[in-house]
N, C-alpha and C. Protein backbone atom coordinates (compact mmCIF):
# COMPACT_ATOMS: atom_id res chain seq x y z
N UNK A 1 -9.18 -17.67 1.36
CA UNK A 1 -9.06 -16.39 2.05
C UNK A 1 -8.74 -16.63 3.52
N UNK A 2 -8.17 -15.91 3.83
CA UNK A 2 -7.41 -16.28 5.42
C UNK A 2 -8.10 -15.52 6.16
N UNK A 3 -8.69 -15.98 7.52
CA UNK A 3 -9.57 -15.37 8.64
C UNK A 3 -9.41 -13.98 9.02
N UNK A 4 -9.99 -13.31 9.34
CA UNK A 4 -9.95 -11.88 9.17
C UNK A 4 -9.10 -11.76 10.59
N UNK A 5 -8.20 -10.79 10.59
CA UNK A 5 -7.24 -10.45 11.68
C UNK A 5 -8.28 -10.06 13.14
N UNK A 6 -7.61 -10.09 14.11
CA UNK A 6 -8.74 -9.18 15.26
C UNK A 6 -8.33 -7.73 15.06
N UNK A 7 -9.50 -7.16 15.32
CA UNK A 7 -9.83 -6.22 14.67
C UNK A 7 -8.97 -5.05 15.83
N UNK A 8 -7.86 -4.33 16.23
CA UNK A 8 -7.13 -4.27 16.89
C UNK A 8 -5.98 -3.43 16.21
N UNK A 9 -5.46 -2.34 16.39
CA UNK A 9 -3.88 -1.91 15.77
C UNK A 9 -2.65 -2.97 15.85
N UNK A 10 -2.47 -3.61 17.44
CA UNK A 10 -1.31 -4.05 17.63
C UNK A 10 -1.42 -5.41 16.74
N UNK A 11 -2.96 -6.06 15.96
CA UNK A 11 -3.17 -7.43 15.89
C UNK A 11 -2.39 -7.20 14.77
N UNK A 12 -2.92 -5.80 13.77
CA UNK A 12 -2.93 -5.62 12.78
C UNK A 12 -1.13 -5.50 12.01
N UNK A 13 -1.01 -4.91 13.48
CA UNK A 13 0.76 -5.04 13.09
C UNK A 13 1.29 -5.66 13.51
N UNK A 14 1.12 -7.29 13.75
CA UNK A 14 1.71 -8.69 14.02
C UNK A 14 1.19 -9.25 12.91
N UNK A 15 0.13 -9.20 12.31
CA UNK A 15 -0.08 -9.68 11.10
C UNK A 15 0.57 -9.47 9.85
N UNK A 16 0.77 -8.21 9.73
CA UNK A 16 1.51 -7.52 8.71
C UNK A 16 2.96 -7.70 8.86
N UNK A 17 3.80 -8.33 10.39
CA UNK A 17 5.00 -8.45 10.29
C UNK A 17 5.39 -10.33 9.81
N UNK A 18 4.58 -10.71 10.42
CA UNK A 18 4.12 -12.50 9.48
C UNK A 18 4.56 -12.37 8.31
N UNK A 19 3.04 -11.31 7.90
CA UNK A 19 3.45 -11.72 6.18
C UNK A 19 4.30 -11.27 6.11
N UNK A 20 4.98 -9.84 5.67
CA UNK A 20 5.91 -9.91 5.37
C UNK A 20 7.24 -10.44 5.34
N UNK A 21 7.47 -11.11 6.68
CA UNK A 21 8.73 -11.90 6.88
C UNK A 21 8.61 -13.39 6.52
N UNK A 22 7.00 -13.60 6.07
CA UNK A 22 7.37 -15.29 5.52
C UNK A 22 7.78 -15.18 3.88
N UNK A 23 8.37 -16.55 3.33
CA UNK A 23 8.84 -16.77 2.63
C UNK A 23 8.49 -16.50 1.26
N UNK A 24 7.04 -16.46 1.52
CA UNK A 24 5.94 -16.11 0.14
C UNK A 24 5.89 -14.42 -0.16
N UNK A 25 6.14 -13.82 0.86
CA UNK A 25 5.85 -12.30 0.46
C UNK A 25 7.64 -11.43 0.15
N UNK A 26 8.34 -12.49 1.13
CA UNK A 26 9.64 -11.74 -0.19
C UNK A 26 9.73 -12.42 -1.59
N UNK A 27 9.69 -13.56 -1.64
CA UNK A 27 9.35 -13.92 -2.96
C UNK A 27 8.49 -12.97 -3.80
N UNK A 28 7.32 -12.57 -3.63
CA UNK A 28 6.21 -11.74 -4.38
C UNK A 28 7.38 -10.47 -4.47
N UNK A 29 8.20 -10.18 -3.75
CA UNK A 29 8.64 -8.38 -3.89
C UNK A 29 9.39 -8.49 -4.36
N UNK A 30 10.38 -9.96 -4.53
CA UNK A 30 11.56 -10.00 -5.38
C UNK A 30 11.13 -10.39 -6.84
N UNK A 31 9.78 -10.91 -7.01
CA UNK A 31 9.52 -10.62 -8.24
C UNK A 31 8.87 -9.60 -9.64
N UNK A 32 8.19 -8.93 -7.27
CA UNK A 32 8.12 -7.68 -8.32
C UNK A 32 8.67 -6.47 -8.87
N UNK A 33 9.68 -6.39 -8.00
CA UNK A 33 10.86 -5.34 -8.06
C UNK A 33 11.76 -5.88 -8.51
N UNK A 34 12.54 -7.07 -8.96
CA UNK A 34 13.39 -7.14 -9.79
C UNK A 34 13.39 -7.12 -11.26
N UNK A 35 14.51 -6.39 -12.03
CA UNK A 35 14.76 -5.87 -12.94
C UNK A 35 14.91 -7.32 -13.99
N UNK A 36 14.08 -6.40 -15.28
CA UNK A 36 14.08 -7.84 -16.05
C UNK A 36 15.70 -7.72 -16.60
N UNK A 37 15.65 -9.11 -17.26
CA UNK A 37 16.99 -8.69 -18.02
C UNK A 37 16.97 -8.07 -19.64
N UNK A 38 18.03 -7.57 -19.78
CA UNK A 38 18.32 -6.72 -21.10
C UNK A 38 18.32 -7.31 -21.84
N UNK A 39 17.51 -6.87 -23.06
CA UNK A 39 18.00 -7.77 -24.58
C UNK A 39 19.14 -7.54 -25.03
N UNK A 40 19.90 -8.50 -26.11
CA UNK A 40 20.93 -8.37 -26.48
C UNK A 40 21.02 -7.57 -27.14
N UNK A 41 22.07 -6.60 -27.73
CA UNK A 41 22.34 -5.70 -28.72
C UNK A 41 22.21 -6.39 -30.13
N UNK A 42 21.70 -5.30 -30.92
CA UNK A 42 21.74 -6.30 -31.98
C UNK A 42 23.33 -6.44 -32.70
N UNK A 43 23.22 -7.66 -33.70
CA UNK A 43 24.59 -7.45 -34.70
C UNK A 43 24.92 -6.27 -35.66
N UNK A 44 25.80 -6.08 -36.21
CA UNK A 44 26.05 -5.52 -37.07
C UNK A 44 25.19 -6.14 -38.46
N UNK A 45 24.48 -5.11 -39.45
CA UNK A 45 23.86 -5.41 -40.12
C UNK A 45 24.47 -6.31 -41.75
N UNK A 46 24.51 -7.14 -42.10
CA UNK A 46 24.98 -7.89 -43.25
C UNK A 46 24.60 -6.91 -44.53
N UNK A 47 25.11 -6.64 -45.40
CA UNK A 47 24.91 -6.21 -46.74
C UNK A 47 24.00 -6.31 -47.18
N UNK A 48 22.72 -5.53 -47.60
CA UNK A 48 21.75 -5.63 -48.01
C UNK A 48 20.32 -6.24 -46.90
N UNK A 49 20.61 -6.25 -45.75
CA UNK A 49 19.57 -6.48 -44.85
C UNK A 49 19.02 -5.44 -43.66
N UNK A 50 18.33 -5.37 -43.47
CA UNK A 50 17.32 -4.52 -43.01
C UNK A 50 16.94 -4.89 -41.32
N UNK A 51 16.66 -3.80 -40.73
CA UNK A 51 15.49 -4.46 -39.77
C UNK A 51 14.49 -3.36 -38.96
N UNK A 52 13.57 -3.88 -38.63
CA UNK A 52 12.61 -3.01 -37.93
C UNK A 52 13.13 -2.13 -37.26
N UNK A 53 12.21 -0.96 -36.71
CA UNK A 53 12.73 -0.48 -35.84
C UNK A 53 12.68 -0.91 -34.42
N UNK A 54 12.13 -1.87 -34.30
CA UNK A 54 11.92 -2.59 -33.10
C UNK A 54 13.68 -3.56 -32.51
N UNK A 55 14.31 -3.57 -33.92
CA UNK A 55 15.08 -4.37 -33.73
C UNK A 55 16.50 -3.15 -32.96
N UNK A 56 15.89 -1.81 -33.14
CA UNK A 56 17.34 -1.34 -32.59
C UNK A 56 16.64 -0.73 -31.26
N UNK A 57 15.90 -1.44 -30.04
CA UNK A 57 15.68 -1.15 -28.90
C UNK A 57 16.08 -2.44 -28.30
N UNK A 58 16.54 -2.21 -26.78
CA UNK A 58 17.54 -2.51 -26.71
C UNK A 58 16.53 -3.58 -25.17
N UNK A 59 15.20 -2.87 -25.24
CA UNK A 59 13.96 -3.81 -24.12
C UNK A 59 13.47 -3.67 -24.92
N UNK A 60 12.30 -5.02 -24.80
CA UNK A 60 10.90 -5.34 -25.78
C UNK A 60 10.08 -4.14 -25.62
N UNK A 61 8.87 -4.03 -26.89
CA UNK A 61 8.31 -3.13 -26.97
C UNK A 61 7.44 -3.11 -25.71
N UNK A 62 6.44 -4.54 -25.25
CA UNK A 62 6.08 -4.53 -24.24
C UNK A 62 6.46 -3.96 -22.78
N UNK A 63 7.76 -4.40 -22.37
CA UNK A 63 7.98 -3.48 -21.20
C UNK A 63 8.10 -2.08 -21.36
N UNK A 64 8.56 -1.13 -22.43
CA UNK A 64 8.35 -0.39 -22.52
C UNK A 64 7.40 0.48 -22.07
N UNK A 65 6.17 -0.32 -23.03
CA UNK A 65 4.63 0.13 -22.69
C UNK A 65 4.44 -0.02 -21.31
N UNK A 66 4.95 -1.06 -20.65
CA UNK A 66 4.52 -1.60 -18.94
C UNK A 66 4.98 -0.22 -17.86
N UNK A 67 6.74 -0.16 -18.50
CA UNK A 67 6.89 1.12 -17.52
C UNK A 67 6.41 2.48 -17.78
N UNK A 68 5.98 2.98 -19.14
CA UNK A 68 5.25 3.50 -19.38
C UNK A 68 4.05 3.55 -18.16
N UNK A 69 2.90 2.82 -18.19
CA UNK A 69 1.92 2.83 -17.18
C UNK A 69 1.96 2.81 -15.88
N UNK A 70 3.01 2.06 -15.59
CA UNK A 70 3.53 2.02 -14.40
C UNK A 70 3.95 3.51 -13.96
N UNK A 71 4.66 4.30 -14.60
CA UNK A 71 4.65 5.48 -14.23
C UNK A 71 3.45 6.85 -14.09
N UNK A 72 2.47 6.06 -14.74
CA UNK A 72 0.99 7.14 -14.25
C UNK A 72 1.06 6.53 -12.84
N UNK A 73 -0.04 7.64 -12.28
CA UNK A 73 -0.09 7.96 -10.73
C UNK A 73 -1.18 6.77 -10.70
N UNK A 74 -0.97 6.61 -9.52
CA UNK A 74 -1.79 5.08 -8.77
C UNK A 74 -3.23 5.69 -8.70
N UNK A 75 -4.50 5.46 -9.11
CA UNK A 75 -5.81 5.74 -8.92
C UNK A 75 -6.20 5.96 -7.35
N UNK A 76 -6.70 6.80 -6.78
CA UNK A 76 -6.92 7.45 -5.54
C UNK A 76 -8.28 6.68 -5.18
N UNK A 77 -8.74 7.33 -4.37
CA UNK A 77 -9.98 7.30 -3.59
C UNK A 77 -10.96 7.73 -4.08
N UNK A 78 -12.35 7.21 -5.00
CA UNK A 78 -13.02 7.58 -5.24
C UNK A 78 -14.36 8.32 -4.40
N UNK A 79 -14.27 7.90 -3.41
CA UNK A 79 -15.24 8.35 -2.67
C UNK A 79 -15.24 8.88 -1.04
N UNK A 80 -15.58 9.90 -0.72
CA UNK A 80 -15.16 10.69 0.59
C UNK A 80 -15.63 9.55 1.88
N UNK A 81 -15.13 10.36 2.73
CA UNK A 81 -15.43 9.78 4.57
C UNK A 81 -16.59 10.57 4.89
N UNK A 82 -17.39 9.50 5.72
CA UNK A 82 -18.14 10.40 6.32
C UNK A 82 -17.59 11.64 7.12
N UNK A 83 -18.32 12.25 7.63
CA UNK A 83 -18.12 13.55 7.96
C UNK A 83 -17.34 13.30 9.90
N UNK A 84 -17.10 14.30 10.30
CA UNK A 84 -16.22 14.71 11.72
C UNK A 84 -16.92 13.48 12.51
N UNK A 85 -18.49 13.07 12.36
CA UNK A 85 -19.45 12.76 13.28
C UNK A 85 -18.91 11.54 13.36
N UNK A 86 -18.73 10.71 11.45
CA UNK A 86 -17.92 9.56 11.68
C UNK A 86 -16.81 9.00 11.74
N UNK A 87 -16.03 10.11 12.58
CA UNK A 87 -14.45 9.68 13.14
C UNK A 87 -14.57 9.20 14.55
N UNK A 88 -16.00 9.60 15.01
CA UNK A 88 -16.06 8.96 16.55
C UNK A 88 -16.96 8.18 17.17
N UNK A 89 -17.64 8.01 15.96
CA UNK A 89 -18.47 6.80 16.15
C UNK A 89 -18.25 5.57 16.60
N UNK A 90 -18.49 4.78 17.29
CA UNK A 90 -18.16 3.43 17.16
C UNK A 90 -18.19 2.68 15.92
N UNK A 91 -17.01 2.09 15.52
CA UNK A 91 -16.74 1.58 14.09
C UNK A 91 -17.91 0.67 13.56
N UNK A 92 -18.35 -0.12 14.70
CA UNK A 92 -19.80 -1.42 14.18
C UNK A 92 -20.41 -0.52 13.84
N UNK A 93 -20.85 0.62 13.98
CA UNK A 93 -21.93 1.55 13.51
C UNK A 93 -21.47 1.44 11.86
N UNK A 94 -20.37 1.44 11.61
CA UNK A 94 -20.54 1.28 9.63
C UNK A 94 -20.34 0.02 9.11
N UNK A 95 -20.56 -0.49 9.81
CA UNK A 95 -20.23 -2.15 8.86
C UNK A 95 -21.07 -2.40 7.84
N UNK A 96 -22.33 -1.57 8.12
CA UNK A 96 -22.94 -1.82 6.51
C UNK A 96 -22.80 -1.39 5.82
N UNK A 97 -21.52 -0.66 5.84
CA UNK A 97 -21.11 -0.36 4.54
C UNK A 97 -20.04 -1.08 3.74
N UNK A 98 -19.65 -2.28 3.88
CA UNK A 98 -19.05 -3.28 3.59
C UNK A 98 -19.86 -4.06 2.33
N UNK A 99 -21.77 -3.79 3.13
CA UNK A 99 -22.99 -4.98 1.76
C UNK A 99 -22.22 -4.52 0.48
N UNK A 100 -21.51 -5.51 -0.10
CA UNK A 100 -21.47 -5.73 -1.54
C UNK A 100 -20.59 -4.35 -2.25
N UNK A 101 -19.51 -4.60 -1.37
CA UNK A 101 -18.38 -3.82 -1.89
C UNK A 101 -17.44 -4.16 -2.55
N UNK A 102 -17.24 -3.98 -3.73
CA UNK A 102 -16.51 -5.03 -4.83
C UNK A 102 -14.80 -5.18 -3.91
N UNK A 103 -13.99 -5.78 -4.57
CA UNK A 103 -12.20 -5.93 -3.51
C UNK A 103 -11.85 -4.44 -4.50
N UNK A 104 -10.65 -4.33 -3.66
CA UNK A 104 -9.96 -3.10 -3.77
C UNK A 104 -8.03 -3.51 -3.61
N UNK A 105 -7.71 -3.05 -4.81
CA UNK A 105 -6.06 -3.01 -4.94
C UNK A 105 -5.65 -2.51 -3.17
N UNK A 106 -4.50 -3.19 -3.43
CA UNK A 106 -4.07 -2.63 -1.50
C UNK A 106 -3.52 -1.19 -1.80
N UNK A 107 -2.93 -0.66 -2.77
CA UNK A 107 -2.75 0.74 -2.96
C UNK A 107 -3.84 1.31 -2.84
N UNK A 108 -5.07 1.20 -3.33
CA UNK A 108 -6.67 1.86 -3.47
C UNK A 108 -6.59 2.00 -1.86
N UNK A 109 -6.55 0.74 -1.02
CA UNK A 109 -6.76 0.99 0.45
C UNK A 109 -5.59 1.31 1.26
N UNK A 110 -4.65 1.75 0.52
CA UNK A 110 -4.06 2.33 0.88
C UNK A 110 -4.70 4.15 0.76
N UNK A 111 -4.88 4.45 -0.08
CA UNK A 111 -5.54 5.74 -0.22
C UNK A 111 -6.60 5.83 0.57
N UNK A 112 -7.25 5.01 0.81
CA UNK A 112 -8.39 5.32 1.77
C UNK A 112 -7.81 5.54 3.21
N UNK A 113 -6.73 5.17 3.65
CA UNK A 113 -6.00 5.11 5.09
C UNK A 113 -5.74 6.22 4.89
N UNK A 114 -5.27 7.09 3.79
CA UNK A 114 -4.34 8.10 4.10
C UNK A 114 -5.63 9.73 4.19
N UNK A 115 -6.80 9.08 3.40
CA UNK A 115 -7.95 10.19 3.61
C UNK A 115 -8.49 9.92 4.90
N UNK A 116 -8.23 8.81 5.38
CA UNK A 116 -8.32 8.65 7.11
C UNK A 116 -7.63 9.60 7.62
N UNK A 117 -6.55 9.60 7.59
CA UNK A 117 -5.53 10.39 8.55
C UNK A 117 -5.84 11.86 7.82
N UNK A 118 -6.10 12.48 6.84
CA UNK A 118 -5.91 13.71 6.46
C UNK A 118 -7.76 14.09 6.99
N UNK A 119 -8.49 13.65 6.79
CA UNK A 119 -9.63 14.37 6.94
C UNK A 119 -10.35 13.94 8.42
N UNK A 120 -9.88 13.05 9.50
CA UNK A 120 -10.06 12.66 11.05
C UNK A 120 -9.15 12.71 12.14
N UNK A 121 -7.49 12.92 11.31
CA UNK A 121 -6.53 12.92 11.67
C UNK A 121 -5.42 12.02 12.22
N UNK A 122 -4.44 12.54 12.87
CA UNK A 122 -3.54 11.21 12.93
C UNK A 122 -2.97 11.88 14.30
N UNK A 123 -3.21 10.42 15.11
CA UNK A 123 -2.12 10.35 16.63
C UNK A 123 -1.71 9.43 16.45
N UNK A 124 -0.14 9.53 17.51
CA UNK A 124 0.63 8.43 17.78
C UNK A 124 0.65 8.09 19.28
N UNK A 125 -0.91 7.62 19.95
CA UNK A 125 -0.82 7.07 21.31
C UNK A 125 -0.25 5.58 21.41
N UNK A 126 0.26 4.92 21.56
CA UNK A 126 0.49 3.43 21.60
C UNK A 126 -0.58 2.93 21.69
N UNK A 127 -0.79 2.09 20.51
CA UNK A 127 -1.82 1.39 19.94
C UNK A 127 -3.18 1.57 20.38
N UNK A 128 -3.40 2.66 20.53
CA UNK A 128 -4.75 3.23 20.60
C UNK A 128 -5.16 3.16 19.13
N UNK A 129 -6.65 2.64 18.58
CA UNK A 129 -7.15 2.65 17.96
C UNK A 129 -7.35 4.16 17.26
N UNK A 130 -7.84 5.00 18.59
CA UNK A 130 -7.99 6.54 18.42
C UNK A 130 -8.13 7.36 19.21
N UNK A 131 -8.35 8.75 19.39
CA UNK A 131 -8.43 9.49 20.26
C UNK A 131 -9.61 9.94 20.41
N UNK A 132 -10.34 10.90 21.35
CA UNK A 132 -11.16 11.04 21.70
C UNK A 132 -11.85 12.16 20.61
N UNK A 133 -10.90 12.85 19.41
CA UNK A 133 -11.34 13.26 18.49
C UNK A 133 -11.19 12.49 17.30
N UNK A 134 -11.66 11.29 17.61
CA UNK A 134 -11.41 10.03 16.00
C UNK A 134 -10.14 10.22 15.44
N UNK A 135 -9.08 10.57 15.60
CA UNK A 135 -7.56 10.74 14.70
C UNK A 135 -7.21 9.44 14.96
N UNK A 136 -6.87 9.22 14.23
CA UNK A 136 -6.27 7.40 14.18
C UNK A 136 -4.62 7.36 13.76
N UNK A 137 -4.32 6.24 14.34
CA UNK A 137 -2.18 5.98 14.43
C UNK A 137 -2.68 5.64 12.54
N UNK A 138 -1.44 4.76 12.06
CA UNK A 138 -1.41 4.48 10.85
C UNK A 138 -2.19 3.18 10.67
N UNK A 139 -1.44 2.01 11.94
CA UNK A 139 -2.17 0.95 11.64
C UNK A 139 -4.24 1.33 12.06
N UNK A 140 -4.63 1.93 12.85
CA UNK A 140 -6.15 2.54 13.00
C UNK A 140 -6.45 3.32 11.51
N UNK A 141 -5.66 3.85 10.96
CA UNK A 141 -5.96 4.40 9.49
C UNK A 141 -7.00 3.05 8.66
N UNK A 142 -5.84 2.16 8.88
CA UNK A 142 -5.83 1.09 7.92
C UNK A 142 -6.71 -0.07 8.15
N UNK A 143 -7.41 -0.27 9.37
CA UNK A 143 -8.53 -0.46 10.43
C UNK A 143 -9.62 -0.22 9.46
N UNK A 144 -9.62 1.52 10.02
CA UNK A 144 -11.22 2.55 9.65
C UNK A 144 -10.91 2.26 8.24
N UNK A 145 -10.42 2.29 7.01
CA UNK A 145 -10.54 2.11 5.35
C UNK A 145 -11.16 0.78 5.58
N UNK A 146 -10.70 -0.01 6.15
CA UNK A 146 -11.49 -1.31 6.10
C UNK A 146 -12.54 -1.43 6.52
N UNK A 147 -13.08 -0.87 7.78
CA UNK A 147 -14.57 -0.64 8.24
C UNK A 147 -15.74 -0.07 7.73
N UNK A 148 -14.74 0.61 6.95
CA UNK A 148 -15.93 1.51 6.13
C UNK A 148 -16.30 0.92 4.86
N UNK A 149 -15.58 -0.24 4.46
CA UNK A 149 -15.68 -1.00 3.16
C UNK A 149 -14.70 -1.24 2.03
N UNK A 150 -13.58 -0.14 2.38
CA UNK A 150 -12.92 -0.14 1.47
C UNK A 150 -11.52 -1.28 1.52
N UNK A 151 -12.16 -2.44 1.09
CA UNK A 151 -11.13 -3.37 1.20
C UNK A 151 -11.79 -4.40 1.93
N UNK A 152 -11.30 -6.10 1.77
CA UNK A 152 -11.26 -6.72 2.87
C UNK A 152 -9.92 -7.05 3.90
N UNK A 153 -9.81 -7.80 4.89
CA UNK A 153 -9.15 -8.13 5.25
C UNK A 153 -7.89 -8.74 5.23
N UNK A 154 -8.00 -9.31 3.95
CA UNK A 154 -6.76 -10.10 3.27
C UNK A 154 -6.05 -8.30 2.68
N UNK A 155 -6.79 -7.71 2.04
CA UNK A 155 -6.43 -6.03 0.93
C UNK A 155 -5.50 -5.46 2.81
N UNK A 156 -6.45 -5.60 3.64
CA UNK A 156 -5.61 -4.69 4.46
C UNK A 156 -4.67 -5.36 5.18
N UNK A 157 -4.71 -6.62 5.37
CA UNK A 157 -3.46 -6.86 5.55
C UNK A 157 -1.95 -7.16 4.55
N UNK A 158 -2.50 -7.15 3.21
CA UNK A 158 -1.56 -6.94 2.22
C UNK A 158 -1.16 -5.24 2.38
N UNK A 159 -1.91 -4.49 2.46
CA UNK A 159 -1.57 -2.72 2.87
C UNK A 159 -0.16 -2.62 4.05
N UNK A 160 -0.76 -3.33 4.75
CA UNK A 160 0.03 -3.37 6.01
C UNK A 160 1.71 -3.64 5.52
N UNK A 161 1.26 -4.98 5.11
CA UNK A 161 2.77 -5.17 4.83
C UNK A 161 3.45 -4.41 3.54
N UNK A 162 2.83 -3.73 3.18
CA UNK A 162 3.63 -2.82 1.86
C UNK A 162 4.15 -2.22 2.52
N UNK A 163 3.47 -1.24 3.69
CA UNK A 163 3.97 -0.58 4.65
C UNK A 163 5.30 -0.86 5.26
N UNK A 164 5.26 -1.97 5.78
CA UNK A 164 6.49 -2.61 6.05
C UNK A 164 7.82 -3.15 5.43
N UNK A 165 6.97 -3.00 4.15
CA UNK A 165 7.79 -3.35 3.34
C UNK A 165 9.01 -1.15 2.80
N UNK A 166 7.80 -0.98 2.72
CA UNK A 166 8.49 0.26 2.79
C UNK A 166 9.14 0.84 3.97
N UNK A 167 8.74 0.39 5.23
CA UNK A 167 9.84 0.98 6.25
C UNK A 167 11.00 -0.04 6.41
N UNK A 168 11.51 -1.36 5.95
CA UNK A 168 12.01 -1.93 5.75
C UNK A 168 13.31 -1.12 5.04
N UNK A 169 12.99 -0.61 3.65
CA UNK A 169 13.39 -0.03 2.57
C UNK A 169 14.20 1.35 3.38
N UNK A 170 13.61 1.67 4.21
CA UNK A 170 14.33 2.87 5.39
C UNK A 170 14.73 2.50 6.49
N UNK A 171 15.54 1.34 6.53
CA UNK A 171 16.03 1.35 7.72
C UNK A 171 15.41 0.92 8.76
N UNK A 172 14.10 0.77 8.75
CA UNK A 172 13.47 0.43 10.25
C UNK A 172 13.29 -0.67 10.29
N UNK A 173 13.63 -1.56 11.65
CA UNK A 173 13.40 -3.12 11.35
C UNK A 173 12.10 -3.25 12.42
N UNK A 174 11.74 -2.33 13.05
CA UNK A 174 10.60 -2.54 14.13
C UNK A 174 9.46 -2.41 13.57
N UNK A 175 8.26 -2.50 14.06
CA UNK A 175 6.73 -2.84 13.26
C UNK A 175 6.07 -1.12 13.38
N UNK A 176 5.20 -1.31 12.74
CA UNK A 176 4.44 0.10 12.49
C UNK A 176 4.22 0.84 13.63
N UNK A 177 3.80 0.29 14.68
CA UNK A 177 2.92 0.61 15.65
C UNK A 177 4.35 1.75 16.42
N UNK A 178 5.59 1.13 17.06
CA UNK A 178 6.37 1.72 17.49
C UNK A 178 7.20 3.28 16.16
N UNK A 179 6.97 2.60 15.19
CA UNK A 179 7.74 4.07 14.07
C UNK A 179 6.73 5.05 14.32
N UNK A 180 5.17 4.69 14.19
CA UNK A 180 4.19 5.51 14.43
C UNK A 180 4.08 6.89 15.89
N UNK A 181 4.86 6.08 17.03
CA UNK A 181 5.02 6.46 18.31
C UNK A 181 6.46 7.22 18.66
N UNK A 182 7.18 7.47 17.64
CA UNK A 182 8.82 7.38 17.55
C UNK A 182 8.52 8.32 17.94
N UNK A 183 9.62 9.51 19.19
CA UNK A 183 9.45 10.50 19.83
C UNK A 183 9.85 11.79 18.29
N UNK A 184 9.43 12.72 18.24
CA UNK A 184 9.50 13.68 17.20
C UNK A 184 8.51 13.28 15.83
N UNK A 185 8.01 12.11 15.61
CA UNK A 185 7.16 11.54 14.57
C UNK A 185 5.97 12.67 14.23
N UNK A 186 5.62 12.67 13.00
CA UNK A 186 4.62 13.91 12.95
C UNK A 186 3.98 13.10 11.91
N UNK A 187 2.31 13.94 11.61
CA UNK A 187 1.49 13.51 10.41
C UNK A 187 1.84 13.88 9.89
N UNK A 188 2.77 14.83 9.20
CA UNK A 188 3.64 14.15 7.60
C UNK A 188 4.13 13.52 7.44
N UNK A 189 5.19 13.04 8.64
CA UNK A 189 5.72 11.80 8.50
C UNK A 189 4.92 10.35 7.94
N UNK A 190 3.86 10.60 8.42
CA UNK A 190 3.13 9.24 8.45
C UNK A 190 2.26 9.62 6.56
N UNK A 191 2.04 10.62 6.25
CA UNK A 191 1.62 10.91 5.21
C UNK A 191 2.48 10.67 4.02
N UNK A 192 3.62 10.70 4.57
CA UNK A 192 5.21 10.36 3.38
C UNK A 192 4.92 9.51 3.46
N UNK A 193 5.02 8.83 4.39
CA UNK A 193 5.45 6.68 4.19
C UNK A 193 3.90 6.38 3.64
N UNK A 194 2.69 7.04 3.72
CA UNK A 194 1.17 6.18 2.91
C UNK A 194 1.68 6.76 1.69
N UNK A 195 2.29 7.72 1.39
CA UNK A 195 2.44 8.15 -0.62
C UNK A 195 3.37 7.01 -0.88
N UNK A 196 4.30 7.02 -0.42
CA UNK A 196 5.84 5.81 -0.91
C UNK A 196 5.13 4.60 -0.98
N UNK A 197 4.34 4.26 0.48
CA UNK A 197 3.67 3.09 0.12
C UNK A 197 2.90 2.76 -1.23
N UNK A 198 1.84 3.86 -1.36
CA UNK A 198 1.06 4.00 -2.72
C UNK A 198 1.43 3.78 -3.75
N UNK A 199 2.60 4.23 -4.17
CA UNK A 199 3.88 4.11 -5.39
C UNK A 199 4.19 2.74 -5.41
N UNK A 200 5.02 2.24 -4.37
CA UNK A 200 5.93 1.54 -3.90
C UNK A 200 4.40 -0.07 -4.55
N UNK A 201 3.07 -0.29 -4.10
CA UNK A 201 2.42 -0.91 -4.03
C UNK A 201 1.94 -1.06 -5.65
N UNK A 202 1.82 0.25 -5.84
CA UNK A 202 0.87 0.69 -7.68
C UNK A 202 1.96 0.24 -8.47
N UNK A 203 3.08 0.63 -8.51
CA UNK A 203 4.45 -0.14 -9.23
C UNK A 203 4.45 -1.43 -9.43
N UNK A 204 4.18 -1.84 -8.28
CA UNK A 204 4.03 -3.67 -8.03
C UNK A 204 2.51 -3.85 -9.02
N UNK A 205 1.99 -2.95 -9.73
CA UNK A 205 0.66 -3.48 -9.88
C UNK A 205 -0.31 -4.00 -8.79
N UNK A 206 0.14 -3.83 -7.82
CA UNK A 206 -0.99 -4.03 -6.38
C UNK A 206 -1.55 -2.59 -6.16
């Protein structure tokens, strides 16, 4: 397990631009997003021979079933935020809520970032952690899900870079922190790119 990032927005989005740009994490996306290959068609059938019905699909039954599941919705957030009080708390105030919190898919903490931003809210100050009413940027979303337990450090910095990986996918070659700050940027904006992420991550089976 790799040392936990400093605990920081801007750390969080130098970390997340690492991974994603080293060699191991396009590898992981090119294997998980690339398309298997097609089975062959079958032959024409010989006189008197038969075949399953398995034999006139044209992908194994297995992937089938895979994109099948793959297309249910990514499992959410099981459990709420504390209340208004704990958007402005000082974050060490919840670290015990970390004792013996099983790991969490980076989509799962991804959902927890995005009930960050919908129920404490979301600013785009330059790398401010938060505002003086707890609203947190995207990378502070993804911070507070982790502070509060949901995830470790390795989960949120795999989050991060899905993220990136999805603004990648749009055009943006700059890191979270500045798309977050982009002049006209709004909390839907930032609420689109945590759903795409969610998808984009649950697809991957992450």
């Amino acid at each position: 397990m790799s040392p936990a990032p400093q605990f920081a927005p801007d750390a969080l989005d130098r970390e997340a631009a690492a991974l994603y740009e080293s060699a191991v994490w396009q590898r992981i996306v090119t294997d998980w997003t690339a398309p298997e290959p097609l089975a062959p068609a079958p032959g024409p059938l010989s006189p008197g021979e038969g075949r399953s019905w398995r034999d006139l699909l044209s992908v194994p039954v297995e992937r089938l079933v895979a994109e099948a599941l793959d297309a249910l919705p990514a499992p959410g957030p099981v459990e709420r935020l504390p209340g208004r009080i704990g958007a402005v708390l000082p974050d060490r105030l919840h670290a015990w809520r970390r004792i013996g919190r099983p790991e969490l898919r980076p989509s799962v903490h991804l959902g927890y970032a995005r009930l960050v931003l919908t129920e404490w809210g979301w600013q785009n100050a330059p790398y401010r952690l938060r505002d003086r009413r707890g609203a947190r940027c995207v990378c502070g979303a993804l911070l507070a899900a982790h502070r509060l337990g949901h995830g470790g450090a390795d989960t949120m910095n795999e989050a991060a870079a899905w993220i990136m990986t999805e603004l990648r996918s749009r055009g943006w070659r700059d890191l979270i922190g500045p798309w977050n700050r982009a002049p006209g940027r709004t909390a839907e904006d930032a609420l689109d790119l945590l759903d795409a992420t969610i998808r984009r991550a649950a697809l991957a089976g992450r």
